[in-house]
C-alpha atoms as a PDB file:
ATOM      1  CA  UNK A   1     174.061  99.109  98.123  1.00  0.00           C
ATOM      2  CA  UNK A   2     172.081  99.011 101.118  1.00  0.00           C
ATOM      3  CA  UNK A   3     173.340 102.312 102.648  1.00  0.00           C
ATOM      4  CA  UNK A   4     171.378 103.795  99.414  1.00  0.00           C
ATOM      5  CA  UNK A   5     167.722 102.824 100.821  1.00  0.00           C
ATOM      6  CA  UNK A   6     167.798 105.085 103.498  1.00  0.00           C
ATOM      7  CA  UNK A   7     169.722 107.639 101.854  1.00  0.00           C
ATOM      8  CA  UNK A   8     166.679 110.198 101.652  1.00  0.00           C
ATOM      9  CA  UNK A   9     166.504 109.913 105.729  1.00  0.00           C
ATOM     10  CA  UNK A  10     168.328 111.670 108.171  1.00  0.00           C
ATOM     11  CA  UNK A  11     168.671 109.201 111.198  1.00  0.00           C
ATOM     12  CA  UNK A  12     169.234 110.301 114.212  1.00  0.00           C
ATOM     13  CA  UNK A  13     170.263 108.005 117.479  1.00  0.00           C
ATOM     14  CA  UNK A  14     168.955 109.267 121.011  1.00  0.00           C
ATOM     15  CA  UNK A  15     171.275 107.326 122.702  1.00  0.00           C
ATOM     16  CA  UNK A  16     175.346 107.829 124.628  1.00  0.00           C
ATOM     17  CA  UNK A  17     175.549 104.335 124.723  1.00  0.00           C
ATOM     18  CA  UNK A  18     178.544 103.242 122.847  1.00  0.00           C
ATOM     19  CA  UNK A  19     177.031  99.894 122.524  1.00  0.00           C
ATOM     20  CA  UNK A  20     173.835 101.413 120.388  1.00  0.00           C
ATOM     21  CA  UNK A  21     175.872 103.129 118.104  1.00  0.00           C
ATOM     22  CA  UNK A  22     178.773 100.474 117.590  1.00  0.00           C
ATOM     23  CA  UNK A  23     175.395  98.358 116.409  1.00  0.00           C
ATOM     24  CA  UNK A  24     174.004 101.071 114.173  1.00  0.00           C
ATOM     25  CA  UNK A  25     177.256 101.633 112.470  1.00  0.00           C
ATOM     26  CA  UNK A  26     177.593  98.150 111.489  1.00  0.00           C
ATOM     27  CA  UNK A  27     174.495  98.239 110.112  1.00  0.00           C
ATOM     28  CA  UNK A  28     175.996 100.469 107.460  1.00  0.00           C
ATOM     29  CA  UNK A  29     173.859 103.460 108.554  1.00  0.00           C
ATOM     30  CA  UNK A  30     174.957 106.914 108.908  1.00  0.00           C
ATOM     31  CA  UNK A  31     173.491 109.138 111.877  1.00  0.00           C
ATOM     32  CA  UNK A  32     173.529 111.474 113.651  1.00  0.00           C
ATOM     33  CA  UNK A  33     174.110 111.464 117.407  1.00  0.00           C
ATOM     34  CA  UNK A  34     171.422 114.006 119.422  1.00  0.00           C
ATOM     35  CA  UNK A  35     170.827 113.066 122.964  1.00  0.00           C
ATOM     36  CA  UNK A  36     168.471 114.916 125.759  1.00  0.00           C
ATOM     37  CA  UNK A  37     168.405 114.481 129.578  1.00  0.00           C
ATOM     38  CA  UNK A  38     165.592 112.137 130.240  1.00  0.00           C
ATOM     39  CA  UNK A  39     163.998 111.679 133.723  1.00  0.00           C
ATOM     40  CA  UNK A  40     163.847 107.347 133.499  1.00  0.00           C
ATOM     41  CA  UNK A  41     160.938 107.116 135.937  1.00  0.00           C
ATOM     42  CA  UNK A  42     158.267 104.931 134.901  1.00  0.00           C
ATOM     43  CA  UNK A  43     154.641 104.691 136.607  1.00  0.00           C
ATOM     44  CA  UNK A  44     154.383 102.462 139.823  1.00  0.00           C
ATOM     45  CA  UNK A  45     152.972  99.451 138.607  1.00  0.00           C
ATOM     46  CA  UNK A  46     153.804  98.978 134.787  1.00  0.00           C
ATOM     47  CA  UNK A  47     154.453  95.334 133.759  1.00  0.00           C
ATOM     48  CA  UNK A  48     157.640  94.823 133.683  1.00  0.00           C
ATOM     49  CA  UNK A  49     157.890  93.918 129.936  1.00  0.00           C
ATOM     50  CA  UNK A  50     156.186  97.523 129.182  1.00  0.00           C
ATOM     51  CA  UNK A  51     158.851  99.543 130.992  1.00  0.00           C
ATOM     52  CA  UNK A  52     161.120  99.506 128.205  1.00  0.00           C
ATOM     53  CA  UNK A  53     158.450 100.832 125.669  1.00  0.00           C
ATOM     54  CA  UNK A  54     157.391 103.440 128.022  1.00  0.00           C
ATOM     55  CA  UNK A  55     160.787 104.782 128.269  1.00  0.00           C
ATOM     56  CA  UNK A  56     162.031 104.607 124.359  1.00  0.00           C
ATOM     57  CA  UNK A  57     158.374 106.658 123.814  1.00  0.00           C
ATOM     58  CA  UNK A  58     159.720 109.195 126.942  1.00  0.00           C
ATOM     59  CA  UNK A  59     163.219 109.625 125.236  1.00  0.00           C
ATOM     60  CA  UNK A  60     161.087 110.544 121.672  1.00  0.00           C
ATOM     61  CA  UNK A  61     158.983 112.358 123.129  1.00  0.00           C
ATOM     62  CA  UNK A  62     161.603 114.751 124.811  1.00  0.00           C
ATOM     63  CA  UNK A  63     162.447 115.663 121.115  1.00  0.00           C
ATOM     64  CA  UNK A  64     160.513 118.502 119.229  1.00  0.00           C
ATOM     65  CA  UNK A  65     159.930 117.133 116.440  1.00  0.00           C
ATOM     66  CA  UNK A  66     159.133 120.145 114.470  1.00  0.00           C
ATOM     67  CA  UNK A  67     162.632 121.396 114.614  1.00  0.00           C
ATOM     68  CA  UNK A  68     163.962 118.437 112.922  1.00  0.00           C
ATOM     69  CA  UNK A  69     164.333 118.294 109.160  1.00  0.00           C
ATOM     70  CA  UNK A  70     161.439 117.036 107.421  1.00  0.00           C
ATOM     71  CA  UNK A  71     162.877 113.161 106.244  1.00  0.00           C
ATOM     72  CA  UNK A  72     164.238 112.681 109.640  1.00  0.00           C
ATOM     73  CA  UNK A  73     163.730 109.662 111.889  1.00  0.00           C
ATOM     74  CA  UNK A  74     164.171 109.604 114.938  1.00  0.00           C
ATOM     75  CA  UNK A  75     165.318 106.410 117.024  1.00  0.00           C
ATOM     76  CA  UNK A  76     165.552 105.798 120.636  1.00  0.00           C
ATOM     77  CA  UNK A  77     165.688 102.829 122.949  1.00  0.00           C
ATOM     78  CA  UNK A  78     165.288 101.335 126.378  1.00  0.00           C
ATOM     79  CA  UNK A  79     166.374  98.182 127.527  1.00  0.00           C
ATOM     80  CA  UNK A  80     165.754  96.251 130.802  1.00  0.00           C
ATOM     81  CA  UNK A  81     166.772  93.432 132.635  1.00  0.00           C
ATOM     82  CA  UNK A  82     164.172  91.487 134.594  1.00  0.00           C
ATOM     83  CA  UNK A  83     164.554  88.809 136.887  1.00  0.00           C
ATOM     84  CA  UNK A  84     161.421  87.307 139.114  1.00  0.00           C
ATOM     85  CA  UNK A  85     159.061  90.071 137.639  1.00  0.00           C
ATOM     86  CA  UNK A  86     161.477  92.441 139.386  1.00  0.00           C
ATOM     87  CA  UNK A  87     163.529  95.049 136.712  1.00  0.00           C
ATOM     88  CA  UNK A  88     167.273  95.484 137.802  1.00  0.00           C
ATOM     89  CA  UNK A  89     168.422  98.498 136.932  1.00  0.00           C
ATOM     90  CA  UNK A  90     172.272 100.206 136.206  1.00  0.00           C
ATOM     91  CA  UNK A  91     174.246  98.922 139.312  1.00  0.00           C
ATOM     92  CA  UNK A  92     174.723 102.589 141.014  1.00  0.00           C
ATOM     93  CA  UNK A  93     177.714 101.078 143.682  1.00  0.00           C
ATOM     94  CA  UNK A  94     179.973  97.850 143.648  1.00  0.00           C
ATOM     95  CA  UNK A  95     178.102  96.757 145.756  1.00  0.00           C
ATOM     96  CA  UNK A  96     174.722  97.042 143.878  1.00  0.00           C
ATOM     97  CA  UNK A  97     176.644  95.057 141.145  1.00  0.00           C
ATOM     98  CA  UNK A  98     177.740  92.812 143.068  1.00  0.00           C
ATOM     99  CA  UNK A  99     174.469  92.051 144.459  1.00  0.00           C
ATOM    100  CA  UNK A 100     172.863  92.074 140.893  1.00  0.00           C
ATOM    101  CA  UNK A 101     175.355  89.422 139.490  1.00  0.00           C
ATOM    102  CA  UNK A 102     174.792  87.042 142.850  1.00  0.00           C
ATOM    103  CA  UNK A 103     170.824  87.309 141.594  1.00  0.00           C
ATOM    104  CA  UNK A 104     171.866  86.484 138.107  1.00  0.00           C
ATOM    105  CA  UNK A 105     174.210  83.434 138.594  1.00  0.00           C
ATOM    106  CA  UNK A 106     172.933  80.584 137.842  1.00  0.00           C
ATOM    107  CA  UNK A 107     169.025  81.673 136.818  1.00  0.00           C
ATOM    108  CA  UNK A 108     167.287  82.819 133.916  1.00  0.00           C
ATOM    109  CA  UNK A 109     166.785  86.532 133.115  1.00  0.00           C
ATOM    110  CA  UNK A 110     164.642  88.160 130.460  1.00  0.00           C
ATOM    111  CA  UNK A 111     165.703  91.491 128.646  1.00  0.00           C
ATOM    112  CA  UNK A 112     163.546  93.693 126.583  1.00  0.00           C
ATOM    113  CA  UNK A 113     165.091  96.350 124.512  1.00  0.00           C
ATOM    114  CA  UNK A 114     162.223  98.809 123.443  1.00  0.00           C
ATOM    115  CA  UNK A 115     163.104 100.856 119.762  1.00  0.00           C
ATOM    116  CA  UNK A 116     160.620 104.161 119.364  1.00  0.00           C
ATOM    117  CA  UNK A 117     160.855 105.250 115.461  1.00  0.00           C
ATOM    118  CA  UNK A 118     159.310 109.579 115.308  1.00  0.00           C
ATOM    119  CA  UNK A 119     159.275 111.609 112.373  1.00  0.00           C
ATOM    120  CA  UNK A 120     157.383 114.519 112.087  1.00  0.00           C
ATOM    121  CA  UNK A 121     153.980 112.838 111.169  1.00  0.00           C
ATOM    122  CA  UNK A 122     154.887 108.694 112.154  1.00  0.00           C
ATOM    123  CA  UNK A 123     155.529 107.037 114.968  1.00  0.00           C
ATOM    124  CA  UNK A 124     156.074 103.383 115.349  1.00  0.00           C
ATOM    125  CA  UNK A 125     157.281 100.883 118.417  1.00  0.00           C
ATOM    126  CA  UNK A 126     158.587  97.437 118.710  1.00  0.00           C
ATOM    127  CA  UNK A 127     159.827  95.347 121.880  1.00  0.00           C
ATOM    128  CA  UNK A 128     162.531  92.246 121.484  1.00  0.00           C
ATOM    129  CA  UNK A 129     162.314  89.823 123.996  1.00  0.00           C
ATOM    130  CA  UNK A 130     165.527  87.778 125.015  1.00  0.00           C
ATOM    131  CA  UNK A 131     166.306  85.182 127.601  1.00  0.00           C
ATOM    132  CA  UNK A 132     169.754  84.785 129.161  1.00  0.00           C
ATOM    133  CA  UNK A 133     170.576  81.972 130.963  1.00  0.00           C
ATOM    134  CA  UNK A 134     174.044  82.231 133.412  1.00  0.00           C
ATOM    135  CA  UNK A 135     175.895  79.168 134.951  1.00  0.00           C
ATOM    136  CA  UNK A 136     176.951  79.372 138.573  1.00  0.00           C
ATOM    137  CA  UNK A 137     179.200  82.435 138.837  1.00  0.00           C
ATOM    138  CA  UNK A 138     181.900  82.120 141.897  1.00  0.00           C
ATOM    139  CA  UNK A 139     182.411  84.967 144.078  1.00  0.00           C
ATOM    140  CA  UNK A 140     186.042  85.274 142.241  1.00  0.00           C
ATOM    141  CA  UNK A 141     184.550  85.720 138.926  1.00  0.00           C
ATOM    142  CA  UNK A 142     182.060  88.619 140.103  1.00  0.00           C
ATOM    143  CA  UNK A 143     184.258  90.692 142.123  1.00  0.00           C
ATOM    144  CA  UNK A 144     187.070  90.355 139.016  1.00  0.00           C
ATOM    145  CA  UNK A 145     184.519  91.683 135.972  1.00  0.00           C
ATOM    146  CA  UNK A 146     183.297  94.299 138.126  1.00  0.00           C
ATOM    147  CA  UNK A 147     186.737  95.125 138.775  1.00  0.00           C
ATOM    148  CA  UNK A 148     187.842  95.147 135.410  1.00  0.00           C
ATOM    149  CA  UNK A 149     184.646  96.244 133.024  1.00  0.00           C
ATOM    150  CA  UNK A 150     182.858  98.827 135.831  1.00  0.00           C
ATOM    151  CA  UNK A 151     179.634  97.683 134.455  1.00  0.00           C
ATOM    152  CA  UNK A 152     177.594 100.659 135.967  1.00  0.00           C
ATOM    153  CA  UNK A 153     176.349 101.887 132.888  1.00  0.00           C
ATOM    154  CA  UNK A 154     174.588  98.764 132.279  1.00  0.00           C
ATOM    155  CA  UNK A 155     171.092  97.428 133.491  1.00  0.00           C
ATOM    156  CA  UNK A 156     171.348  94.415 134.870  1.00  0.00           C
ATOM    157  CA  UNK A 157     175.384  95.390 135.742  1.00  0.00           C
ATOM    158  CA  UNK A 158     176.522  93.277 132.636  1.00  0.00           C
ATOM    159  CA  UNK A 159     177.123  93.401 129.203  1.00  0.00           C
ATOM    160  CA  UNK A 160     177.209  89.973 126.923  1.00  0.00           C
ATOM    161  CA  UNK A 161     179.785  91.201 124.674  1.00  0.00           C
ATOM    162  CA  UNK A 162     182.508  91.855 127.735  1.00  0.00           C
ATOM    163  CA  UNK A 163     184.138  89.047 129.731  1.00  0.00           C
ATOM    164  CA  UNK A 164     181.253  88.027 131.747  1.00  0.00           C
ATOM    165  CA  UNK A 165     179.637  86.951 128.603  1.00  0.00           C
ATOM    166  CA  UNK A 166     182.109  84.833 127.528  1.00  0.00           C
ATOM    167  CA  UNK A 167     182.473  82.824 130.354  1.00  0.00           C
ATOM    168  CA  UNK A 168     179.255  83.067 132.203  1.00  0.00           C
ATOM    169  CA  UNK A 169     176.529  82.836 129.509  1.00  0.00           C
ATOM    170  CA  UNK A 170     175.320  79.099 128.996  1.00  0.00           C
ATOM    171  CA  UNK A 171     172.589  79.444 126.448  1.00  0.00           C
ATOM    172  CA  UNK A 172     170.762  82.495 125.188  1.00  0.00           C
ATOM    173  CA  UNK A 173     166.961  82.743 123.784  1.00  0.00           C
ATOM    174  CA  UNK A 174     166.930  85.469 121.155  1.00  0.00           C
ATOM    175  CA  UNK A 175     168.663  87.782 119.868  1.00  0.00           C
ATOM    176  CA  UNK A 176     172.175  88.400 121.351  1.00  0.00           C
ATOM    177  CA  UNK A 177     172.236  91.787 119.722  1.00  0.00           C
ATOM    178  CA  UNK A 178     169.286  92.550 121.902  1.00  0.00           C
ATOM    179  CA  UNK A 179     171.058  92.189 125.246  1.00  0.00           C
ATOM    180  CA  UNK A 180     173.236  94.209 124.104  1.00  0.00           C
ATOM    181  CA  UNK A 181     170.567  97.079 123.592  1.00  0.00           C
ATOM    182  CA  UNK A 182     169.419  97.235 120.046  1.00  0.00           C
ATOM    183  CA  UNK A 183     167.848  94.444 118.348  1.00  0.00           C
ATOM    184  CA  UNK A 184     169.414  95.138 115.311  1.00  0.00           C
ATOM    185  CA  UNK A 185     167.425  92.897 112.471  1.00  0.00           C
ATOM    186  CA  UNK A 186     163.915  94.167 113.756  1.00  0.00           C
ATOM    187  CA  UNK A 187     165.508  97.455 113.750  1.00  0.00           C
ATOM    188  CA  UNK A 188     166.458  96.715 110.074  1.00  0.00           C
ATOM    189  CA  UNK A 189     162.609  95.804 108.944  1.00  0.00           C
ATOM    190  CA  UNK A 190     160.976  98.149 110.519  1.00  0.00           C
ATOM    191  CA  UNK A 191     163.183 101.236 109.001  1.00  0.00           C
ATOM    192  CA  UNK A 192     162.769  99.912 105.271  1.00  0.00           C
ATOM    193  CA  UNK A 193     159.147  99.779 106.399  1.00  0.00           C
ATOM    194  CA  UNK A 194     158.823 103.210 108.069  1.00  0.00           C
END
């Protein structure tokens, strides 16, 4: 059984999002749930595609990891959406979403999901790449899922697995389970490896 490979480890998710932990249970792995407030500021000028990292190190990092039991790990994530070297962030108002999904339809968008794996004496991160591509979303369509799946809480102001995915999405590049914030087989590799 797979479950019995990581049976010596505590894992522990530093992450609310439903999505992350929806993923990590159906993995077949058993964790723990331990958040912190984290201030998501990067510094001015970081590539877009190191953002991610930077913040899935931040969330560790806000963890002492001294208090934890000794065959813990540790895993947090980030995940952004980036469009014209610009990051979109979580829509804050409808009309922020709105605005997001107008930027969206029709175009490409790259999203990088950062994983940051701590014990006590290891650390070790990894960034997925993914490319989304969106046909031509009417007016209709945008106003309806942000009506319907308040998509706030996500960066970008979708999520793949809701409505908008279904109809909008054209082709990914990737992995779909990275869009939706944990790339799931890298995940998988690099905790038999850890």
């Amino acid at each position: 059984m797979i479950n019995r490979r990581f049976q010596d480890l505590t894992l522990i998710l530093a992450s609310r999002s439903p999505r992350r932990q929806y993923l990590l249970k159906e993995l077949g792995l058993e964790f723990e749930i331990l958040t912190t407030n984290v201030d998501e500021t990067y510094p001015e000028g970081l590539p877009p595609e190191e953002v991610a990292n930077y913040l899935a190190k931040k969330k560790a990092d806000s963890f002492d990891v001294s208090r934890i039991p000794s065959k813990s790990v540790i895993i947090s994530a980030d995940t952004i959406v980036t469009i014209d070297g610009k990051i979109l962030g979580k829509p804050g108002t409808y009309s922020d979403a709105v605005k997001m999904l107008k930027m969206l339809s029709g175009r490409k968008h790259d999203v990088y999901t950062s994983v940051c794996l701590r014990s006590r004496n290891k650390e070790k991160s990894f960034t997925v790449k993914s490319s989304v591509f969106f046909k031509t979303l009417s007016m209709e369509e945008i106003e309806y899922y942000i009506e319907n799946f308040q998509p706030f809480d996500k960066a970008g102001g979708y999520g793949i697995q809701e409505w908008i995915g279904y109809i909008g999405i054209e082709k990914i590049e990737g992995s779909f389970f990275n869009i939706m914030g944990l790339p799931v087989k890298e995940l998988y590799e690099e905790l038999l490896k850890f």
